[in-house]
N, C-alpha and C. Protein backbone atom coordinates (compact mmCIF):
# COMPACT_ATOMS: atom_id res chain seq x y z
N UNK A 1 -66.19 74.63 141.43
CA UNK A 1 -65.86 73.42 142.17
C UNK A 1 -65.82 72.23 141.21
N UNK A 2 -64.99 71.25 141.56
CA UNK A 2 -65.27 70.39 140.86
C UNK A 2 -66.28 69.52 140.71
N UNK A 3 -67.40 69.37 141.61
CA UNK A 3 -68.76 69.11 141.32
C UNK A 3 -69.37 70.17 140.47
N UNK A 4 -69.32 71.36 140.15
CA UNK A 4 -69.68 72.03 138.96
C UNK A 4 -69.37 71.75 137.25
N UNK A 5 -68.05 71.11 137.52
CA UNK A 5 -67.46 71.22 135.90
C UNK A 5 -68.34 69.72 136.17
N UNK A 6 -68.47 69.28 136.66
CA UNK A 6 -68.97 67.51 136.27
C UNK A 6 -69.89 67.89 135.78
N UNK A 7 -70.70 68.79 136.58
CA UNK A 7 -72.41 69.05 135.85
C UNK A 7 -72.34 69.11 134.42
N UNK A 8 -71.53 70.32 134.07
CA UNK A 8 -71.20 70.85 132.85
C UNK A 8 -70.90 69.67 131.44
N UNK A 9 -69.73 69.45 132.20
CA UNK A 9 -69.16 68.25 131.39
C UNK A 9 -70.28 66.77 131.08
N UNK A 10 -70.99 66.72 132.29
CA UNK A 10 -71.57 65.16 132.07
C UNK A 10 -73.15 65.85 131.63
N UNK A 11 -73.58 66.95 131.50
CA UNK A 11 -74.60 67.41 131.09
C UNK A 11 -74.65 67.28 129.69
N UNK A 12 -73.49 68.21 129.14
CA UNK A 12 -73.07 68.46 127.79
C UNK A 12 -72.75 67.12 127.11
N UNK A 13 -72.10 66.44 127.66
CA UNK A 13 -72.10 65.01 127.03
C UNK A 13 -73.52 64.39 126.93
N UNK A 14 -73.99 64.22 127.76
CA UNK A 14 -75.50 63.86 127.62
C UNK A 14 -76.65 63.88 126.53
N UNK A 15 -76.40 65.16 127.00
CA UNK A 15 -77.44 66.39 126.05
C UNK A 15 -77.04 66.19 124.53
N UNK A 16 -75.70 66.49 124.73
CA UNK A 16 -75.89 66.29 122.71
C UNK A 16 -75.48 64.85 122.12
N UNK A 17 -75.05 64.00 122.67
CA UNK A 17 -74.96 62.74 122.56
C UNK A 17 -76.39 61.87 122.22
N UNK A 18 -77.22 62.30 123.14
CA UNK A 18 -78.44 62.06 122.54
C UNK A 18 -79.50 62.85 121.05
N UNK A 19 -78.66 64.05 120.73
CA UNK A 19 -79.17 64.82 119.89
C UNK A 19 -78.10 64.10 118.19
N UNK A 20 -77.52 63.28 118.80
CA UNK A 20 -76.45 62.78 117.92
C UNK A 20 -74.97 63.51 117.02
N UNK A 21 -74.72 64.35 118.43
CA UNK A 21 -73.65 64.95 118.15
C UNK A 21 -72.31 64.61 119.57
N UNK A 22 -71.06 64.82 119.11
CA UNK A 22 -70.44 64.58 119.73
C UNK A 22 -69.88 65.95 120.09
N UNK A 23 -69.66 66.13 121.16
CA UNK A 23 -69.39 67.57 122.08
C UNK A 23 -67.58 67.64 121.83
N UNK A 24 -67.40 68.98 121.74
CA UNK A 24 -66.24 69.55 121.57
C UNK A 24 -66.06 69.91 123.19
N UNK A 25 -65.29 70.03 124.28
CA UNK A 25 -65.72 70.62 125.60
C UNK A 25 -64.26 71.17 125.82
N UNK A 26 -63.90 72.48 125.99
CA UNK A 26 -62.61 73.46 126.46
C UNK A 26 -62.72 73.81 127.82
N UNK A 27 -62.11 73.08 129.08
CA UNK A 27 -62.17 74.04 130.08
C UNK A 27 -61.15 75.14 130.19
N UNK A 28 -61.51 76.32 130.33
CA UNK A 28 -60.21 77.33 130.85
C UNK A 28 -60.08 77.62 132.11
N UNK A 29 -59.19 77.97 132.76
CA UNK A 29 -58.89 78.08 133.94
C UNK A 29 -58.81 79.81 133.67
N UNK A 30 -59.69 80.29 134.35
CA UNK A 30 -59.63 82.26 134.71
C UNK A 30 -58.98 82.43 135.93
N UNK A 31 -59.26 81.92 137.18
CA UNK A 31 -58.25 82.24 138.29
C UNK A 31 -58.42 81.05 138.94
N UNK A 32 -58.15 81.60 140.21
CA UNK A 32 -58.42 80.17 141.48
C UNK A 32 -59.71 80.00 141.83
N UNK A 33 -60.55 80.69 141.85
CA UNK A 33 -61.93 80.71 141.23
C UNK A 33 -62.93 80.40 140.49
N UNK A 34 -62.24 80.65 139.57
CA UNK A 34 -63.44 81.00 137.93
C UNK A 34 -63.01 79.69 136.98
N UNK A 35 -63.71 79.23 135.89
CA UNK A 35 -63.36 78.31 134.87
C UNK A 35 -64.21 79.00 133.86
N UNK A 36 -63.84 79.12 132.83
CA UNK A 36 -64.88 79.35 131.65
C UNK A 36 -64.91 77.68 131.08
N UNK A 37 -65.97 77.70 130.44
CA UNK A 37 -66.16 76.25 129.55
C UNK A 37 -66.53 76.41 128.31
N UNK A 38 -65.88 76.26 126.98
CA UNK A 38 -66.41 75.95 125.85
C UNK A 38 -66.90 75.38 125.29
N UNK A 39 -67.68 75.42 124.93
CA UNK A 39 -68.63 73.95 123.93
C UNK A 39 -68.84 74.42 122.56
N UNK A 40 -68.19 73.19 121.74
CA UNK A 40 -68.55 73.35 120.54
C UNK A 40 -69.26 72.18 120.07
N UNK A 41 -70.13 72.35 119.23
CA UNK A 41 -70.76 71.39 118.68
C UNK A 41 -70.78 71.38 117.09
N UNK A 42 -69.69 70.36 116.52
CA UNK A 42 -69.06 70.09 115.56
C UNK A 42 -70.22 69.63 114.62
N UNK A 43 -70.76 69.70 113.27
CA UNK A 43 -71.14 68.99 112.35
C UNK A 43 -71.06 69.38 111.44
N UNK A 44 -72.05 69.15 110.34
CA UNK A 44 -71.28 69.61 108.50
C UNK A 44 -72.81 69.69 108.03
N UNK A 45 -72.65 71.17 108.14
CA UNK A 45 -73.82 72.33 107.47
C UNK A 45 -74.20 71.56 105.87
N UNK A 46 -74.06 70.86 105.07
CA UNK A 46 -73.99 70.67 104.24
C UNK A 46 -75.20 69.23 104.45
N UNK A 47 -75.53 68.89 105.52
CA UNK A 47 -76.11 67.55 105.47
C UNK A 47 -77.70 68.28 105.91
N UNK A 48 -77.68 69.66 105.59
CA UNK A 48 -79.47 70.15 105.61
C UNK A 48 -79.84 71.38 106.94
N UNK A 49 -80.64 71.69 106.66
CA UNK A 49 -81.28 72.91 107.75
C UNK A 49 -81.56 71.85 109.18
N UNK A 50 -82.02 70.31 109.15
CA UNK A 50 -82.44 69.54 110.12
C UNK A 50 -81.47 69.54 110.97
N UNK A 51 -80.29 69.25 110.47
CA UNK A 51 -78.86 69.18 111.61
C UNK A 51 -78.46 70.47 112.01
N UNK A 52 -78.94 71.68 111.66
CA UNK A 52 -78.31 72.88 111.60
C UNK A 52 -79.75 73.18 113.25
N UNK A 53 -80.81 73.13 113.11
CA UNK A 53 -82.16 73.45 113.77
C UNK A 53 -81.46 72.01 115.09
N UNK A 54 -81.17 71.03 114.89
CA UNK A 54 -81.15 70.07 115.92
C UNK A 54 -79.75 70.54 116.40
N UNK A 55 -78.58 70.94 116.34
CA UNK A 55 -77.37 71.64 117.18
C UNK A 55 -78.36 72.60 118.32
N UNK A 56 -78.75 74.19 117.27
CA UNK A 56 -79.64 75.01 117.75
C UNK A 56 -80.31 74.63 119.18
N UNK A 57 -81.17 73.28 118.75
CA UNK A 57 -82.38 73.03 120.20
C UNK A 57 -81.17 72.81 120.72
N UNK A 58 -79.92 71.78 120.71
CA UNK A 58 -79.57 71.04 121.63
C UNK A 58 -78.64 72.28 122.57
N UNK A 59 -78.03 72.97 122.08
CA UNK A 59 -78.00 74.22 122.80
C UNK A 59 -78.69 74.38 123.48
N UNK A 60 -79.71 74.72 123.79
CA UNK A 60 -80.92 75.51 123.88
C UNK A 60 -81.13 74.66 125.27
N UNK A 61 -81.71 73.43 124.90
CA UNK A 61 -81.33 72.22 125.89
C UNK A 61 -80.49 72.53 127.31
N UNK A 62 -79.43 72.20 126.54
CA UNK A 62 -78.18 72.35 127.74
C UNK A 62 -78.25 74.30 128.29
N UNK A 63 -78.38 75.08 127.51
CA UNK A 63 -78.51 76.11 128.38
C UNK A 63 -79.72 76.43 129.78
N UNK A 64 -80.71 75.57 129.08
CA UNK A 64 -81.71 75.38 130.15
C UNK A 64 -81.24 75.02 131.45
N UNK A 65 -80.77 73.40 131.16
CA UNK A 65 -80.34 72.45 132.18
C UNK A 65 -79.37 73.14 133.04
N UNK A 66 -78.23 73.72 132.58
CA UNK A 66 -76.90 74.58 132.95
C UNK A 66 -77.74 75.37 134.42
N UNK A 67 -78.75 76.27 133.31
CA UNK A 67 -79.44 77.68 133.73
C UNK A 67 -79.96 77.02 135.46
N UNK A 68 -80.88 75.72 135.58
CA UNK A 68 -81.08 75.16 136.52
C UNK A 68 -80.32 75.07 137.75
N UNK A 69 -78.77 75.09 137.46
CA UNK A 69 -77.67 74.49 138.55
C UNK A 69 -77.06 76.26 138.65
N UNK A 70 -77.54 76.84 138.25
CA UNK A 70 -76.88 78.72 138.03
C UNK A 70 -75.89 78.78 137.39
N UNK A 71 -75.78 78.14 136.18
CA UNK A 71 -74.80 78.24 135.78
C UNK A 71 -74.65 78.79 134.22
N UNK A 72 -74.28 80.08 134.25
CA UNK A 72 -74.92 80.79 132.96
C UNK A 72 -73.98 81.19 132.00
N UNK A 73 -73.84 81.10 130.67
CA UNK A 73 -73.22 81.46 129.48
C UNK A 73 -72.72 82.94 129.48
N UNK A 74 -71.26 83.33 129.58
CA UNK A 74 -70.76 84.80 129.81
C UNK A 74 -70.76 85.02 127.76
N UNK A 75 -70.69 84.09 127.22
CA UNK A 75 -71.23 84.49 125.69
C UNK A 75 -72.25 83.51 124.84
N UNK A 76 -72.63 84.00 123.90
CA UNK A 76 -73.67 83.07 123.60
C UNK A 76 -74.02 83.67 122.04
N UNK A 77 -74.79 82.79 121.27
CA UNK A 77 -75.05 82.75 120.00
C UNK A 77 -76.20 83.89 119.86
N UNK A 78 -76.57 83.78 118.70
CA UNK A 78 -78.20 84.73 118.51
C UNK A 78 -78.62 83.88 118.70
N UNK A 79 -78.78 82.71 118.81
CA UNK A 79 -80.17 81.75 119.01
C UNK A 79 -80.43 81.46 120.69
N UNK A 80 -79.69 82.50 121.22
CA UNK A 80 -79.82 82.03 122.56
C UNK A 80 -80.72 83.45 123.44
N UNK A 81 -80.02 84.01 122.72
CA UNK A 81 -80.97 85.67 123.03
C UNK A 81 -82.23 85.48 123.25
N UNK A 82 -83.38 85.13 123.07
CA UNK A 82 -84.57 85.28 123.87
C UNK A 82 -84.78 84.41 124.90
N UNK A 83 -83.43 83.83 124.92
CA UNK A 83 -83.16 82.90 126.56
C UNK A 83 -83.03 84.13 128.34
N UNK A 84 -81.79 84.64 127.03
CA UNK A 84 -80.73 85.12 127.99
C UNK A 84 -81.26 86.54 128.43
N UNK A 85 -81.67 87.23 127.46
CA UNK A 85 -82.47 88.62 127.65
C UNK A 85 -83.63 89.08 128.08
N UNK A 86 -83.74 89.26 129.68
CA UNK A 86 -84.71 89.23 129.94
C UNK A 86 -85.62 90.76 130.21
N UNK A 87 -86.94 90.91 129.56
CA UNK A 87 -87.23 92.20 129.54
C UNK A 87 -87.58 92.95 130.66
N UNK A 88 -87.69 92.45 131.88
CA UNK A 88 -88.11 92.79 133.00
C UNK A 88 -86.93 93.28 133.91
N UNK A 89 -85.78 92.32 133.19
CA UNK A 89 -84.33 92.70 134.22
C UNK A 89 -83.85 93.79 134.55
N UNK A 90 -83.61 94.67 135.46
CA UNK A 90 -82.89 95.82 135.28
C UNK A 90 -81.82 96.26 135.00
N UNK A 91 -80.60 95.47 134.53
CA UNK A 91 -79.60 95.10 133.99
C UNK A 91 -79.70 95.35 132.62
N UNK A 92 -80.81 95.01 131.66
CA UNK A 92 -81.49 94.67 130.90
C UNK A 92 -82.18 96.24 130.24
N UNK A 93 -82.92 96.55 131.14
CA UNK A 93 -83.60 97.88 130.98
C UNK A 93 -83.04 99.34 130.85
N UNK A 94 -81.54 99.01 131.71
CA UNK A 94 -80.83 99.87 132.18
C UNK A 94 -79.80 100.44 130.33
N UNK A 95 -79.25 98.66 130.08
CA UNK A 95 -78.53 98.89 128.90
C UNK A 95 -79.35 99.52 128.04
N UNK A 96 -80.38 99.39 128.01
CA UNK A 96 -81.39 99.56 127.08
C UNK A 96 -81.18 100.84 126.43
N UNK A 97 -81.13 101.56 127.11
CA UNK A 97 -81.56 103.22 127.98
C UNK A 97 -79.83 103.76 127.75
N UNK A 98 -78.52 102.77 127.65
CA UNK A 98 -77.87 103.38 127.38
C UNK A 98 -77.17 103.48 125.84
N UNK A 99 -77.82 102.37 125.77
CA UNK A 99 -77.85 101.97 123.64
C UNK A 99 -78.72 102.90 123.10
N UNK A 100 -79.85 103.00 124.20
CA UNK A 100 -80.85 104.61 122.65
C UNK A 100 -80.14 105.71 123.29
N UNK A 101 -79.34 105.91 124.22
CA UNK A 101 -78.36 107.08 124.26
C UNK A 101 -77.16 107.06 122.78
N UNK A 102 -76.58 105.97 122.80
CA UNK A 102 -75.42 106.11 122.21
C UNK A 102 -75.59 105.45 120.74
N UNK A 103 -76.73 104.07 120.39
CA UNK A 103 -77.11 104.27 119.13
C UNK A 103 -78.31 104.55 118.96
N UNK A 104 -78.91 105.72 118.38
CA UNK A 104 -80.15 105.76 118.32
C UNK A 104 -80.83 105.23 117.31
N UNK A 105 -80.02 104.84 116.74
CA UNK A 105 -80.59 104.59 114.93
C UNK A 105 -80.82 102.81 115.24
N UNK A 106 -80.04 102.16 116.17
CA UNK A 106 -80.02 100.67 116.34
C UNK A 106 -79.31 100.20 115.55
N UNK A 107 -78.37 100.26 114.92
CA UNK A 107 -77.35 99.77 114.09
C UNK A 107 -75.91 98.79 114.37
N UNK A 108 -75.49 98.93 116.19
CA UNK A 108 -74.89 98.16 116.31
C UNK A 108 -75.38 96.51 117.50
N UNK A 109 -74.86 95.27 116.69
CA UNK A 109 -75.46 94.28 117.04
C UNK A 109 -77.18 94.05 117.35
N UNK A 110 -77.32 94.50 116.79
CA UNK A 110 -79.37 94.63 116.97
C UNK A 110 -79.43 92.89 117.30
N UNK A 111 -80.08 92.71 118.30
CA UNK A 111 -80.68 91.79 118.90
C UNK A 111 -79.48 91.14 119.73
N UNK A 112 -78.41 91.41 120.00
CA UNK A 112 -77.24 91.15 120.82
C UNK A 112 -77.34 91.81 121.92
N UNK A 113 -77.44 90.99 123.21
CA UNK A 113 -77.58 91.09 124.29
C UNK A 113 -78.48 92.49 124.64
N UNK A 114 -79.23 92.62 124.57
CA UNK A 114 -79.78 94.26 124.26
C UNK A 114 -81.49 93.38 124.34
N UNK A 115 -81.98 94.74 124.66
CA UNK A 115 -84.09 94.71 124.47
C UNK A 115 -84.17 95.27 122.94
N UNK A 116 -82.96 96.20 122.32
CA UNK A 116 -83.24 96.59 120.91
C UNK A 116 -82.54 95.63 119.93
């Protein structure tokens, strides 16, 4: 709805505006339904680990806030994984169970969306 993308949009502006970044924001249109939203958060790796750790939280941030209104990330970084992965889920438990079927060794994406 369009009271949803506002959340999104005026969240994300918010959120990293105060973290002192300026938000990249892509809406896509998936059907008559659905929107995906992109966010990028633009800066220059070169100015230290501090700006690199302050993107990170501010992510982190806005996935919270998002997470509040149900509104959840269909992809996401490694730094978001002990957000998103929850060990109790059965969704969760289930993949689990079908990754030590098919990798047993743990070799593909280890710590990507997965309990391994």
């Amino acid at each position: 709805s369009g009271d949803d993308v506002k959340i999104v949009v005026n969240n994300t502006i918010d959120i990293l505006n105060k973290s002192g970044f300026e938000p990249s924001i892509t809406l896509n249109t998936v059907n008559d339904r659905a929107l995906e939203t992109v966010i990028s958060i633009p800066f220059n790796r070169g100015n230290g680990d501090e700006e690199c750790m302050r993107a990170h939280n501010s992510i982190k941030k806005l996935n919270k806030v998002l997470n509040s209104y149900g509104i959840y990330p269909y992809r996401s970084g490694i730094e978001l994984m002990d957000e998103i992965v929850k060990e109790d889920d059965i969704f969760f438990q289930t993949t689990k169970k079908l990754k030590d079927a098919i990798d047993p060794d743990h070799i593909i994406a280890p710590g990507r969306y997965s309990l391994i």
